[in-house]
Protein backbone atom coordinates (compact mmCIF):
# COMPACT_ATOMS: atom_id res chain seq x y z
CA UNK A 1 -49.55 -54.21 -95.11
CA UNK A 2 -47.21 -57.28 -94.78
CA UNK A 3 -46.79 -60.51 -97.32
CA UNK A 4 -45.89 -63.84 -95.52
CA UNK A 5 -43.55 -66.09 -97.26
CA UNK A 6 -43.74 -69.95 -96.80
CA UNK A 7 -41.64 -72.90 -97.54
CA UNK A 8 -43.64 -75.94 -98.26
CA UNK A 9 -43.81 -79.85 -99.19
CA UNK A 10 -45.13 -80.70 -102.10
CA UNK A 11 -47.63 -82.13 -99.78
CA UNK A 12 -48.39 -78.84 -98.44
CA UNK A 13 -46.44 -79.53 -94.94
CA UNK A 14 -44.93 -76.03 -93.85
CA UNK A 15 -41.32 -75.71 -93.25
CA UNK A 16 -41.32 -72.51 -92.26
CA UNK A 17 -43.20 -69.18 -92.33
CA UNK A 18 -41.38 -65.88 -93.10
CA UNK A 19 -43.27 -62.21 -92.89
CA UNK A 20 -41.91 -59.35 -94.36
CA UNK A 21 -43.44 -56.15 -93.13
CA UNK A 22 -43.81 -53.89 -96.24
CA UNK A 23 -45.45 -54.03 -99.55
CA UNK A 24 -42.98 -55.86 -101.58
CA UNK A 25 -40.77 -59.11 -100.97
CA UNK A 26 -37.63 -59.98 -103.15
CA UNK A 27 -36.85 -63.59 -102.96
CA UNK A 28 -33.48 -65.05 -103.88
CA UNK A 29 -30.33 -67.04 -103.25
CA UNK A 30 -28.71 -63.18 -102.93
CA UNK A 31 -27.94 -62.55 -99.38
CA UNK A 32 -29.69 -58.68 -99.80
CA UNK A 33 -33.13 -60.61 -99.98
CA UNK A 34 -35.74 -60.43 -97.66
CA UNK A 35 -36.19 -64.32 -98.18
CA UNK A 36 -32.89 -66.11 -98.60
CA UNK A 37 -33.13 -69.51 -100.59
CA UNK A 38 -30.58 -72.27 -100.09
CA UNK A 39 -31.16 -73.69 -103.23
CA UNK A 40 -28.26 -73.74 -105.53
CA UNK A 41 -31.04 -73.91 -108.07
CA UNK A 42 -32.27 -70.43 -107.47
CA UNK A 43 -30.57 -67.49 -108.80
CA UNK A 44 -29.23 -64.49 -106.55
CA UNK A 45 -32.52 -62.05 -107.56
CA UNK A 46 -34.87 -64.74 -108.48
CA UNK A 47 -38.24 -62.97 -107.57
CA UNK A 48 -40.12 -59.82 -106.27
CA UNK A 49 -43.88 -60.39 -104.69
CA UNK A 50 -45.94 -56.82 -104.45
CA UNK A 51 -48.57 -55.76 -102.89
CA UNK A 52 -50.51 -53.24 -105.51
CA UNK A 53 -53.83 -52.25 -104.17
CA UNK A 54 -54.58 -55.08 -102.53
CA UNK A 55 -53.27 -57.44 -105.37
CA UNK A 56 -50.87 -59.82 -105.09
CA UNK A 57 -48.43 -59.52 -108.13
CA UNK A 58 -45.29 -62.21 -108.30
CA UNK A 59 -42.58 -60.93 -110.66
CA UNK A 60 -40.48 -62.99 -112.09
CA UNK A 61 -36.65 -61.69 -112.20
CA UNK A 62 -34.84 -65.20 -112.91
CA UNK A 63 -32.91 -65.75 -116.03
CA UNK A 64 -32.43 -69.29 -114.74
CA UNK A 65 -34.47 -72.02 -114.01
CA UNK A 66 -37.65 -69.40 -113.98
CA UNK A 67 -40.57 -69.93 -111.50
CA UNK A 68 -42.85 -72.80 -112.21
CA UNK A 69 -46.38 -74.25 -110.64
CA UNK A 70 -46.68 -77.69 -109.03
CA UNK A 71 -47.64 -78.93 -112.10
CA UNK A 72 -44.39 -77.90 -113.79
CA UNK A 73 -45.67 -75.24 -115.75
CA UNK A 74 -44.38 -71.68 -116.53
CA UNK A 75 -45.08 -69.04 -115.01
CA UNK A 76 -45.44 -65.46 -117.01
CA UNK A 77 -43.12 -62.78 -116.34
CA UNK A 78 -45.35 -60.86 -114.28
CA UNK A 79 -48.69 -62.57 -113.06
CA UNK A 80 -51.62 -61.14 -110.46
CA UNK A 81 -51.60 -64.64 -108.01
CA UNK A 82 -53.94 -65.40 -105.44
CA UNK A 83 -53.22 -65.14 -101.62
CA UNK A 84 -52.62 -69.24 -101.22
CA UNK A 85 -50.80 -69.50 -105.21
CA UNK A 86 -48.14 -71.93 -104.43
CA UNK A 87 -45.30 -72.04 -106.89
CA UNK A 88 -41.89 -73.81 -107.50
CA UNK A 89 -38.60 -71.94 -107.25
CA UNK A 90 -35.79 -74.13 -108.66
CA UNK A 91 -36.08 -77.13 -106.19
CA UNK A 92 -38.20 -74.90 -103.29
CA UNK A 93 -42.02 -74.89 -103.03
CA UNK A 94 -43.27 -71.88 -101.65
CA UNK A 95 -46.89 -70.72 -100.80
CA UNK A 96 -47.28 -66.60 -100.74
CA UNK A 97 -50.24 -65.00 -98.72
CA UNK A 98 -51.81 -62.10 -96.85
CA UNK A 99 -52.01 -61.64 -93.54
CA UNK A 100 -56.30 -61.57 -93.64
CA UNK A 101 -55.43 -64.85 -95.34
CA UNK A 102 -57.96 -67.57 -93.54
CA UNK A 103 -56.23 -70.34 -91.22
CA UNK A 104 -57.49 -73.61 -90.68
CA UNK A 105 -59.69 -74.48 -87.39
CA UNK A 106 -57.27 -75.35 -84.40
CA UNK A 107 -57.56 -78.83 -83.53
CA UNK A 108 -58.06 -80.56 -79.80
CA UNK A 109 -54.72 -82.42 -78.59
CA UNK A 110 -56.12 -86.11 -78.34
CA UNK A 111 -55.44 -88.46 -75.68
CA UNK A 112 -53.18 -90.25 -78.48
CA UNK A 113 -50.58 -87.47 -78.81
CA UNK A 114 -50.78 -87.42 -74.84
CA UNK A 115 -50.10 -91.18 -74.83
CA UNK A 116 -47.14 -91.18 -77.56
CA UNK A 117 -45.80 -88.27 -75.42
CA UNK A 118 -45.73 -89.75 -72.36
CA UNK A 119 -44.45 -93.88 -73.70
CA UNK A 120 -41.63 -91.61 -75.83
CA UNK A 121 -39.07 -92.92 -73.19
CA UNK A 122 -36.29 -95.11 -73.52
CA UNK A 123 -36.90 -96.89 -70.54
CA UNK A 124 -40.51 -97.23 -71.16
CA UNK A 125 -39.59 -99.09 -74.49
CA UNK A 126 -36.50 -101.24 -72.73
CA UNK A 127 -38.71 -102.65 -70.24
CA UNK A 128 -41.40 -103.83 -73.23
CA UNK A 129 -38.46 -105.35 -74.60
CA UNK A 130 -37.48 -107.14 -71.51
CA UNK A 131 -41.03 -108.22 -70.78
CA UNK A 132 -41.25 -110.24 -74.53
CA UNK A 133 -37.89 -111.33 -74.09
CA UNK A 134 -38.84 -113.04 -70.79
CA UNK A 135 -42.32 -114.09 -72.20
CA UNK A 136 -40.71 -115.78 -75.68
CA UNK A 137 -37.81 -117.34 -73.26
CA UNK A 138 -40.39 -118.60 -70.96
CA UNK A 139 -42.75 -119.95 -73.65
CA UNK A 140 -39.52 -121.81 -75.66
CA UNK A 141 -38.75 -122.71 -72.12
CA UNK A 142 -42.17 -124.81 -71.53
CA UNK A 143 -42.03 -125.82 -75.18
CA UNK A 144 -38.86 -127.36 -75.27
CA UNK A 145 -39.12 -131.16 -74.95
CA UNK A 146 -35.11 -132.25 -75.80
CA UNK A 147 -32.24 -131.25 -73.43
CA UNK A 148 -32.30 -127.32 -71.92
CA UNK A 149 -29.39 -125.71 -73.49
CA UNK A 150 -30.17 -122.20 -71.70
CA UNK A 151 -27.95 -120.03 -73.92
CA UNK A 152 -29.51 -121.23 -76.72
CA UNK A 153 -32.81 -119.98 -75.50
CA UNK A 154 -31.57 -116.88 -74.53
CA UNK A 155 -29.74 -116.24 -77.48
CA UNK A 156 -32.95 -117.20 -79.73
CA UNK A 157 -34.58 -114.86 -77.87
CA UNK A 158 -32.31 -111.40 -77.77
CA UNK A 159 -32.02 -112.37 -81.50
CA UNK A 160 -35.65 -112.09 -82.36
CA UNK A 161 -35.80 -108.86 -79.59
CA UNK A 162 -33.38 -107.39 -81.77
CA UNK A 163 -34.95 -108.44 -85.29
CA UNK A 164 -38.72 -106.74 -84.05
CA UNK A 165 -36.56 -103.55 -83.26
CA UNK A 166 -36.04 -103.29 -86.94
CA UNK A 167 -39.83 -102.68 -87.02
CA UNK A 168 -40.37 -99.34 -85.00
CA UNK A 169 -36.79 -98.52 -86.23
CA UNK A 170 -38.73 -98.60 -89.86
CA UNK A 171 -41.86 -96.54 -88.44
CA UNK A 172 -39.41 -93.64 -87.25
CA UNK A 173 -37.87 -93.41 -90.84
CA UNK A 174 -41.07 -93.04 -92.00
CA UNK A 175 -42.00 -90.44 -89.48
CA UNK A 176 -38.84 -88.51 -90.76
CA UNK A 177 -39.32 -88.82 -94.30
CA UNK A 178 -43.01 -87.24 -94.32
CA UNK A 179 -41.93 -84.37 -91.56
CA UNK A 180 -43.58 -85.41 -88.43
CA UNK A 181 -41.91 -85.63 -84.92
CA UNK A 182 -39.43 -87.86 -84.38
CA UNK A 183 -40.48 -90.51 -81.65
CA UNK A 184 -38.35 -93.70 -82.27
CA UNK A 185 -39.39 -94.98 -78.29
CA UNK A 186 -43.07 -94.61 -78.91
CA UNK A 187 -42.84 -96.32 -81.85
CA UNK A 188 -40.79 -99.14 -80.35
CA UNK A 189 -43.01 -99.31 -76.96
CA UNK A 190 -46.17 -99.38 -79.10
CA UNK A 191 -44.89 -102.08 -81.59
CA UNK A 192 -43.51 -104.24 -78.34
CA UNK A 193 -46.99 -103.85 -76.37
CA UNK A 194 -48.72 -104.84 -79.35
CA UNK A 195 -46.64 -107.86 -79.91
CA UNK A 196 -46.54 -109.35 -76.25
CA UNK A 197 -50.31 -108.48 -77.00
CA UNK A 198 -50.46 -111.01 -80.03
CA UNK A 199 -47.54 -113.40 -78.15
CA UNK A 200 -50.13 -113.67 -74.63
CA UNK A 201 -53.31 -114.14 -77.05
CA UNK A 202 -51.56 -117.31 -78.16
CA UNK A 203 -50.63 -118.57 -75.32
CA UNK A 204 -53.69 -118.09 -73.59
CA UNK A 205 -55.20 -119.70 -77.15
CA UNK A 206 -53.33 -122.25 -76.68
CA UNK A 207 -54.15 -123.45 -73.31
CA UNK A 208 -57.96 -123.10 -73.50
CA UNK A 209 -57.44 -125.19 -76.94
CA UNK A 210 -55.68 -127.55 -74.95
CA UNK A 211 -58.70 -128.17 -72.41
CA UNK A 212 -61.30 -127.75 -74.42
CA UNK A 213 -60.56 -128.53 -77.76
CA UNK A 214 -61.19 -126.37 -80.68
CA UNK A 215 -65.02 -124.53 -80.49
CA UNK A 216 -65.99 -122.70 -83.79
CA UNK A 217 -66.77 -119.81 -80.88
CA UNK A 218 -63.19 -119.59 -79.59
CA UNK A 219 -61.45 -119.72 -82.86
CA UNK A 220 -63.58 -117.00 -84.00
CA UNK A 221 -63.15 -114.96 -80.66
CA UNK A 222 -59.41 -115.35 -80.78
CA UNK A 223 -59.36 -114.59 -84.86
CA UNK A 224 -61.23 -111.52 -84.16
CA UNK A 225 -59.07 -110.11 -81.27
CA UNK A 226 -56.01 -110.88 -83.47
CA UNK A 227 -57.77 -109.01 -86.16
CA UNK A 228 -58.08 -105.50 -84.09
CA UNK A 229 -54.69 -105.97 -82.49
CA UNK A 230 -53.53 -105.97 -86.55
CA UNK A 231 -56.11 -102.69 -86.97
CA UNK A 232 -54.71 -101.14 -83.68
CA UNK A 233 -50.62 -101.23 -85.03
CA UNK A 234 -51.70 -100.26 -88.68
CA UNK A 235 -53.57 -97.68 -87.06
CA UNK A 236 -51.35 -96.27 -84.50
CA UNK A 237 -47.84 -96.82 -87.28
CA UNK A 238 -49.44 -94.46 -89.67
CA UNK A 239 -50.53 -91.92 -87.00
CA UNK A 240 -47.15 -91.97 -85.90
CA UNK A 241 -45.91 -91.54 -89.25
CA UNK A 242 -47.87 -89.46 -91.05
CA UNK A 243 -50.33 -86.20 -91.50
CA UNK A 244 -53.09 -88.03 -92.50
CA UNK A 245 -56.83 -87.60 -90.61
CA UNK A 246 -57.66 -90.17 -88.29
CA UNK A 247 -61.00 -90.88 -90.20
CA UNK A 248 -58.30 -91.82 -93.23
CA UNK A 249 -55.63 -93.65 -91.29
CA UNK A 250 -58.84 -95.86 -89.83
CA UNK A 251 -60.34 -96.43 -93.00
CA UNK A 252 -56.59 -97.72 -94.56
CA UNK A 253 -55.83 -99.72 -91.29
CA UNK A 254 -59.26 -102.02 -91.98
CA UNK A 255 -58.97 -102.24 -95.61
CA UNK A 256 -55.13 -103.38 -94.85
CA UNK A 257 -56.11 -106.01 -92.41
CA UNK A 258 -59.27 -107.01 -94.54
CA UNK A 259 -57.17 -107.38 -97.84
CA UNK A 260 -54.20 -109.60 -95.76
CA UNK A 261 -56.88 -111.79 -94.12
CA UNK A 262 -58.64 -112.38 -97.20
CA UNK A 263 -55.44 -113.08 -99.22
CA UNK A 264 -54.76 -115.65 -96.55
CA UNK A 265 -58.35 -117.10 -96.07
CA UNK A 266 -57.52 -117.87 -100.07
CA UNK A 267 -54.08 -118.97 -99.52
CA UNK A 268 -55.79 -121.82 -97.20
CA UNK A 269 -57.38 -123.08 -99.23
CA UNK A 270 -56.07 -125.43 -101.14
CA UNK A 271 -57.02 -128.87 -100.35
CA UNK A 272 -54.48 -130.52 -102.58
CA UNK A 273 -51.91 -133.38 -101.29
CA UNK A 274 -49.18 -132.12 -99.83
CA UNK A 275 -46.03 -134.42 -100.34
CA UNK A 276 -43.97 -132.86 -97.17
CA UNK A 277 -46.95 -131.65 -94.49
CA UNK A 278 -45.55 -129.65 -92.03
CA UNK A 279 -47.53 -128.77 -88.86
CA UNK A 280 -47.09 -126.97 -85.68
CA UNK A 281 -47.75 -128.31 -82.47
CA UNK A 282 -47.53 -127.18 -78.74
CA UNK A 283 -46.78 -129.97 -75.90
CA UNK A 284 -48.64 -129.33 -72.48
CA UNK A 285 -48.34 -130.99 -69.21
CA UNK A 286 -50.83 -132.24 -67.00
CA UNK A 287 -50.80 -128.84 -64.86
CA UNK A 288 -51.72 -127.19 -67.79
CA UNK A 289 -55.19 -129.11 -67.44
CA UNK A 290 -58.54 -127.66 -65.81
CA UNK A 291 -61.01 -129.52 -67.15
CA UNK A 292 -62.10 -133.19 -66.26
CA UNK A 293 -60.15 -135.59 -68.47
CA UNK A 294 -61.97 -138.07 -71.15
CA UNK A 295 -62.55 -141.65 -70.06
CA UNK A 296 -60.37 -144.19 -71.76
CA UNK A 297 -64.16 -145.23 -73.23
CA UNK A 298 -64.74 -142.16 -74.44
CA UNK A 299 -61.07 -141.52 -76.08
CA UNK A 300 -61.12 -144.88 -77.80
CA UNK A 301 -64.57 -143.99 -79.55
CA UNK A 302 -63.00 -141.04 -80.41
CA UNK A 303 -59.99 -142.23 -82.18
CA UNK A 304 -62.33 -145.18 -83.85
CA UNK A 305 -64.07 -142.63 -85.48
CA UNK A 306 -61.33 -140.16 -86.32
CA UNK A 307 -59.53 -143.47 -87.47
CA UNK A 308 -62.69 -144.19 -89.69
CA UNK A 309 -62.70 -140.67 -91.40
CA UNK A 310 -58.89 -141.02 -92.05
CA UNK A 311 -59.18 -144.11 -93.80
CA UNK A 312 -61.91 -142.26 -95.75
CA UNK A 313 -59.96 -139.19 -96.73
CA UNK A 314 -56.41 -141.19 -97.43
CA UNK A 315 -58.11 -143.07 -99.82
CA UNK A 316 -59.69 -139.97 -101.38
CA UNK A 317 -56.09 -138.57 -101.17
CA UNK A 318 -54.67 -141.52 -102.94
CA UNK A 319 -56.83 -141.15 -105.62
CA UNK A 320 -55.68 -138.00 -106.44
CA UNK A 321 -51.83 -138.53 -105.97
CA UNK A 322 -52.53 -141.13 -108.55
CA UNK A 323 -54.52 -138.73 -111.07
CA UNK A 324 -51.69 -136.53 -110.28
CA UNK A 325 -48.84 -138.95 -111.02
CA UNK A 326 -50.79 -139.52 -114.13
């Protein structure tokens, strides 16, 4: 018979898995061990697993420190464990089985480990880079109604590259800290796709607004597609950093997005007077323009009754500034 030795996460990620082909396993920070601990917390003999008729038995030969469960309880000298028993040893977790000990059901490769394979490329992550850096420069380009100072543009724009880098720089610590594979140019081409993705949607937003105003149908189309693209990088960040089952990771990406867009529904809310308003506006040219323009006629109604609404709602507003004051 054999007993197999693993080092474990508290989160039950293996380290490593060590088999020692007899009926008993000493354990220890002794070099004479059949597992050698690191651990400066673990004694030189600190325990002795045996095999006794098919019975695990864990003896414990530490003076120091002792052997403890996950829940930071003691463990008696000598104890009958179960193949599976996980148990603390100074600062190291470490699981002890059988070898008829049952393994969990091998799992498909999904086309999203292909993917993240295959994007995990510096160049692949460069030229996402390059393509929102042209994109913003081109936008603030357009948008820019004062004199063209192009190294201020540019230098806007390498500035905010280099901020959103922070971002899948943040993923891959993640992805370190809970043990999974390191991919720092995934996680930078998938955070750069995903924000050209959200930088095109309001672009193309803002044209249509421009031509046909603002439709209840559009802003709801374009709120939705924002929406997923939020689900989509909460959903691939946390599959890039973590163990967790994709049913889980979906069900925390939604309730992440739902709880931010409801927090900001709420936010908007407030109907109060604002002292300094602030709003932001986009400036389009006439080529910009694919729909038939309104008639002067039909403009001047407009504004007559947009002008009659105002008057309405700035004297509602002045009531209020005036309870306020009060």
């Amino acid at each position: 018979m054999a007993i197999i030795v693993q080092l474990v996460t508290r989160n039950n990620k293996v380290l490593s898995s060590h088999k020692v082909e007899s009926d008993i396993a000493t354990i220890g920070r002794g070099y004479d061990n059949d597992i050698i601990l690191q651990d400066e917390h673990v004694c030189p003999n600190h325990a002795e697993v045996t095999l006794q008729n098919g019975e695990l038995v864990l003896k414990n030969l530490s003076d120091i420190n002792g052997i403890k469960t996950l829940n930071n309880g003691p463990v008696e000298q000598t104890k009958v464990i179960q193949s599976g028993d996980t148990f603390v040893f100074g600062k190291v977790v470490i699981r002890i089985l059988t070898p008829d000990h049952p393994v969990a059901p091998t799992r498909n490769l999904n086309i999203f480990e292909d993917i993240s394979h295959s994007v995990n490329r510096w160049f692949v992550a460069v030229s996402f880079a390059i393509v929102f850096f042209l994109s913003f420069t081109y936008q603030s380009y357009i948008g820019t109604i004062d004199e063209i100072i192009w190294s201020k543009l540019i230098a806007k724009s390498l500035m905010l590259v280099l901020g959103l880098a922070l971002l899948p720089a943040l993923i891959a610590l993640l992805t370190w800290l809970f043990k999974r594979e390191f991919k720092f140019f995934a996680a930078a081409s998938f955070c750069f796709c995903l924000i050209i993705l959200l930088h095109w949607l309001s672009a193309v937003s803002s044209v249509l607004y421009f031509n046909v105003g603002f439709p209840k149908s559009l802003v709801l189309l374009s709120d939705i597609i924002e929406l997923v693209i939020f689900v989509v990088f909460f959903w691939g960040a946390l599959y890039l950093m973590s163990n967790m089952s994709q049913k889980k990771i979906s069900v925390i990406s939604v309730s992440l997005v739902a709880v931010f867009y409801v927090l900001t529904y709420l936010s908007n809310q407030n109907d109060k007077v604002i002292l300094a308003p602030n709003y932001a506006a986009k400036v389009f040219s006439d080529s910009f323009l694919f729909v038939t323009p309104v008639t002067a006629e039909s403009y001047t109604s407009t504004l007559e009754s947009q002008f009659k609404q105002a008057a309405e709602e700035a004297v509602r507003r002045n009531e209020e500034a005036d309870e306020f004051s009060n």
